[in-house]
C-alpha atoms as a PDB file:
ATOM      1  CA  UNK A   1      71.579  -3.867  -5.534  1.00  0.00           C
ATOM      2  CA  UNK A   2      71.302  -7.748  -5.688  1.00  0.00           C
ATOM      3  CA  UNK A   3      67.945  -9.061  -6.653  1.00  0.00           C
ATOM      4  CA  UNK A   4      66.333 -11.327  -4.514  1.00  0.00           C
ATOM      5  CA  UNK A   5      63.947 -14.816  -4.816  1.00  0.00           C
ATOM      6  CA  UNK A   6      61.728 -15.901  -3.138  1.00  0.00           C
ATOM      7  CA  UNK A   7      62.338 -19.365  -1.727  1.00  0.00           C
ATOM      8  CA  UNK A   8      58.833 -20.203  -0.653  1.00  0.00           C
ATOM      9  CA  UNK A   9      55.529 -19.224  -0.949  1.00  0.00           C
ATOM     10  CA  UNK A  10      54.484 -16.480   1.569  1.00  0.00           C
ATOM     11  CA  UNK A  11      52.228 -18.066   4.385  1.00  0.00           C
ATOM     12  CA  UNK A  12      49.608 -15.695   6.171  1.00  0.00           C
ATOM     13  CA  UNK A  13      50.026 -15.555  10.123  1.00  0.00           C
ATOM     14  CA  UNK A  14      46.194 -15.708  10.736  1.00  0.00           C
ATOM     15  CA  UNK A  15      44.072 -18.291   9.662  1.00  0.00           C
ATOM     16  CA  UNK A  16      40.184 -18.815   8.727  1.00  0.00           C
ATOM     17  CA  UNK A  17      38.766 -22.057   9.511  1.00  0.00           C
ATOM     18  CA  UNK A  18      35.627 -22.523   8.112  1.00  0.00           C
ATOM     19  CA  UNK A  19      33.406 -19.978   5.394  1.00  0.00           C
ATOM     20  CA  UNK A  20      32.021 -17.147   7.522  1.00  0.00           C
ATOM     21  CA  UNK A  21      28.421 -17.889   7.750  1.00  0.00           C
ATOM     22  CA  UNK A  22      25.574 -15.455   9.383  1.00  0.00           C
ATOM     23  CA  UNK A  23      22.601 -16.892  11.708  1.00  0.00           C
ATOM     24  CA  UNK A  24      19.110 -16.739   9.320  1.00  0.00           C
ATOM     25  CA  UNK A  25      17.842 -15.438  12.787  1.00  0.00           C
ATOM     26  CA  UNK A  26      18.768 -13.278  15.483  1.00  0.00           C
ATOM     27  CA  UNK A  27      20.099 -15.064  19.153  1.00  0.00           C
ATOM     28  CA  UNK A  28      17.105 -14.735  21.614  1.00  0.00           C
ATOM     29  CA  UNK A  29      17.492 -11.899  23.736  1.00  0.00           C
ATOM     30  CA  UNK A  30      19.784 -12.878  26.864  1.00  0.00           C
ATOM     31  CA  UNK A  31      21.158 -10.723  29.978  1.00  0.00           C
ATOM     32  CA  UNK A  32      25.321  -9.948  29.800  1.00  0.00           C
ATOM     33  CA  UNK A  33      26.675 -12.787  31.190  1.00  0.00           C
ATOM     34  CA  UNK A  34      28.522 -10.792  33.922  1.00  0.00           C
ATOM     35  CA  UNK A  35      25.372  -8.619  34.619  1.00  0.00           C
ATOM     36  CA  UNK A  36      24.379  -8.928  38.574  1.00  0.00           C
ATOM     37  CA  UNK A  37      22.142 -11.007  39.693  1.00  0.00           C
ATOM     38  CA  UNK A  38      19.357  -8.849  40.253  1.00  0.00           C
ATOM     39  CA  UNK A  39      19.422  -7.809  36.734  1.00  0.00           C
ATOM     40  CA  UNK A  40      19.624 -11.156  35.354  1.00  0.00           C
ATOM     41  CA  UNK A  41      16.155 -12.253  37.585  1.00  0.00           C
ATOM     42  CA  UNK A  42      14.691  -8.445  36.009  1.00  0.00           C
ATOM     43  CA  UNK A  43      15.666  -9.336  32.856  1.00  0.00           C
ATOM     44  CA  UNK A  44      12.480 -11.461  31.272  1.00  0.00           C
ATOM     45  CA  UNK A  45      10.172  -8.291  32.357  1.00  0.00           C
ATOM     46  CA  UNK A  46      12.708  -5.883  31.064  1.00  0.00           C
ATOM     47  CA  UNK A  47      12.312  -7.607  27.308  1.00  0.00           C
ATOM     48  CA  UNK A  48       8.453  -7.928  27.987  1.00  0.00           C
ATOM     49  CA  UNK A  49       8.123  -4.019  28.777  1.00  0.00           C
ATOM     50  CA  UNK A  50      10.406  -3.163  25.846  1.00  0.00           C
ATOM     51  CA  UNK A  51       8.694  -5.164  22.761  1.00  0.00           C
ATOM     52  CA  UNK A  52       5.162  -3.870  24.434  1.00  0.00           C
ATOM     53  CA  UNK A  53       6.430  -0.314  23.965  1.00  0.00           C
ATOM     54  CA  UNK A  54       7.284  -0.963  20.266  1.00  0.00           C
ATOM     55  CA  UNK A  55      10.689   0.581  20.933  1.00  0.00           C
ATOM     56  CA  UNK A  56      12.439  -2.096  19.118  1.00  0.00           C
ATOM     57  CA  UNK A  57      11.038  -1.136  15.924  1.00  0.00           C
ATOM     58  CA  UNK A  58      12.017   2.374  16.272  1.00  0.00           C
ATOM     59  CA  UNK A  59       9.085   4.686  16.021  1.00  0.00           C
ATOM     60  CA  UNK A  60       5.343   3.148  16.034  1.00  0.00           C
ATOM     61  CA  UNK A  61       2.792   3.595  12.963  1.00  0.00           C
ATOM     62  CA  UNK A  62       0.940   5.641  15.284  1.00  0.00           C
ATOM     63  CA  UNK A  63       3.265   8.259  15.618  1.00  0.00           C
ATOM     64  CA  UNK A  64       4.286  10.891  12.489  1.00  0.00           C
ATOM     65  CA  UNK A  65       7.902  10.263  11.164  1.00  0.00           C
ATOM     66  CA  UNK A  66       8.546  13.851  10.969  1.00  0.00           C
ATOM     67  CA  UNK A  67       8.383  16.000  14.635  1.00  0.00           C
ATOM     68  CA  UNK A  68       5.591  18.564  14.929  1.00  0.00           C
ATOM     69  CA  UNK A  69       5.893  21.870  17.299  1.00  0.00           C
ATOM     70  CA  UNK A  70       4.259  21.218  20.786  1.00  0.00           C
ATOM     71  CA  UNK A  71       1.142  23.613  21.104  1.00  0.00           C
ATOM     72  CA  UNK A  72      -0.091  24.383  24.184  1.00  0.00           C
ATOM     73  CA  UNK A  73      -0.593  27.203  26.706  1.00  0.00           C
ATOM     74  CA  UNK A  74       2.803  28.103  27.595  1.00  0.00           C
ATOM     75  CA  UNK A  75       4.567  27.757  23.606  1.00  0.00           C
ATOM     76  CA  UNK A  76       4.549  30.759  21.423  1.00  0.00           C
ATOM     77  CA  UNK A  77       6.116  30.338  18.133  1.00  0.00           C
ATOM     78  CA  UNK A  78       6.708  33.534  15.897  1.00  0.00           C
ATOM     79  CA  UNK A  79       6.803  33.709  12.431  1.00  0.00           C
ATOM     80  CA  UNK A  80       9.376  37.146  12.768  1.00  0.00           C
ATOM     81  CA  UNK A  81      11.455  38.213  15.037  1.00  0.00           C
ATOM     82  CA  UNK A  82      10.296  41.100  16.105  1.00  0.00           C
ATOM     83  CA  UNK A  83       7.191  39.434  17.528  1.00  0.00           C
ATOM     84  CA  UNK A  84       9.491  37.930  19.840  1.00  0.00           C
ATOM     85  CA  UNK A  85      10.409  39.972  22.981  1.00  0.00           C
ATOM     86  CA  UNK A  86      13.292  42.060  22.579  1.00  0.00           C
ATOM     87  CA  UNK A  87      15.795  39.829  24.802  1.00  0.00           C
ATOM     88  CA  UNK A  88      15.327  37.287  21.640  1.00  0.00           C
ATOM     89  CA  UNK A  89      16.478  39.420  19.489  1.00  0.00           C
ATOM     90  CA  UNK A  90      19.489  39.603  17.468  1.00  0.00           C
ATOM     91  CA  UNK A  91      21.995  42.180  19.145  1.00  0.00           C
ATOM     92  CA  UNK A  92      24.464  44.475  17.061  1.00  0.00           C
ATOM     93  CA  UNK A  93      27.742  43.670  17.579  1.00  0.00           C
ATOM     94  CA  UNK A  94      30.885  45.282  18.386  1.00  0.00           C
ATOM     95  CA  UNK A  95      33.621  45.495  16.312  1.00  0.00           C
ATOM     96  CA  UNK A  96      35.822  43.500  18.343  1.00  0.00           C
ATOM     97  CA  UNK A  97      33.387  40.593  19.110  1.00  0.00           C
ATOM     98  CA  UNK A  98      33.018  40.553  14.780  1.00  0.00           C
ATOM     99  CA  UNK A  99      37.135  40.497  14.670  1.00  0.00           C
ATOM    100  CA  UNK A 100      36.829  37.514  17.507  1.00  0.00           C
ATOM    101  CA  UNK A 101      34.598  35.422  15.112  1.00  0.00           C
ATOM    102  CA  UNK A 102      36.357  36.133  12.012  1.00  0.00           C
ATOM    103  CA  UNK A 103      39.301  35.012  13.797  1.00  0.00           C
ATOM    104  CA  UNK A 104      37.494  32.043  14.741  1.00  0.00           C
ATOM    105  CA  UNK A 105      38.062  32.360  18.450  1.00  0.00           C
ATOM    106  CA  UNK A 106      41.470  32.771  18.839  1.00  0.00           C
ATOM    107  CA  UNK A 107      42.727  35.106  21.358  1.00  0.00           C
ATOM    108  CA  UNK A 108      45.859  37.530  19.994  1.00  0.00           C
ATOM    109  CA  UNK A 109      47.404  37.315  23.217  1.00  0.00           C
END
């Protein structure tokens, strides 16, 4: 093995110009330049419609961070399972469905 010098200093291919600086604020809200027409005339109510529904900042104060079970009428909720009807239920299985899901799926065929 012959060692080897370097003749030069190594130049990068790519190149910075300039320190990378960030906007204090965001760009106003703008359609995609290539969006059609009829979107880009829709667009102003679209943005109205959107920061009326407070969706841009997520969830409002108004609504709980944490989701709460619908009540109503029509939704039971059970504590066990045997208040549930039987179709709920948990069936026995076979021994071959239990040697399917140990195997995790995989067919022996």
């Amino acid at each position: 093995m012959h060692p080897t010098f370097r003749l030069g200093v190594h130049k990068p291919l790519i190149r910075f110009i300039g320190k990378r600086q960030w906007p204090s604020k965001p760009e106003p809200q703008h359609p995609h330049p290539f969006a059609p027409a009829e979107l880009k005339k829709a667009f102003s109510d679209f943005v109205s419609k959107f920061q009326s529904s407070g969706a841009q900042a997520g969830l409002s104060s108004t609504q709980p961070a944490t989701s709460q079970p619908k009540s109503g009428p029509n939704v039971h909720v059970y504590q066990e399972f045997w208040q549930a009807p039987e179709r709920l239920w948990k069936s026995d299985l076979s021994e071959e469905e239990v040697e399917l899901a140990m195997s995790g799926g995989a067919s022996r065929y």
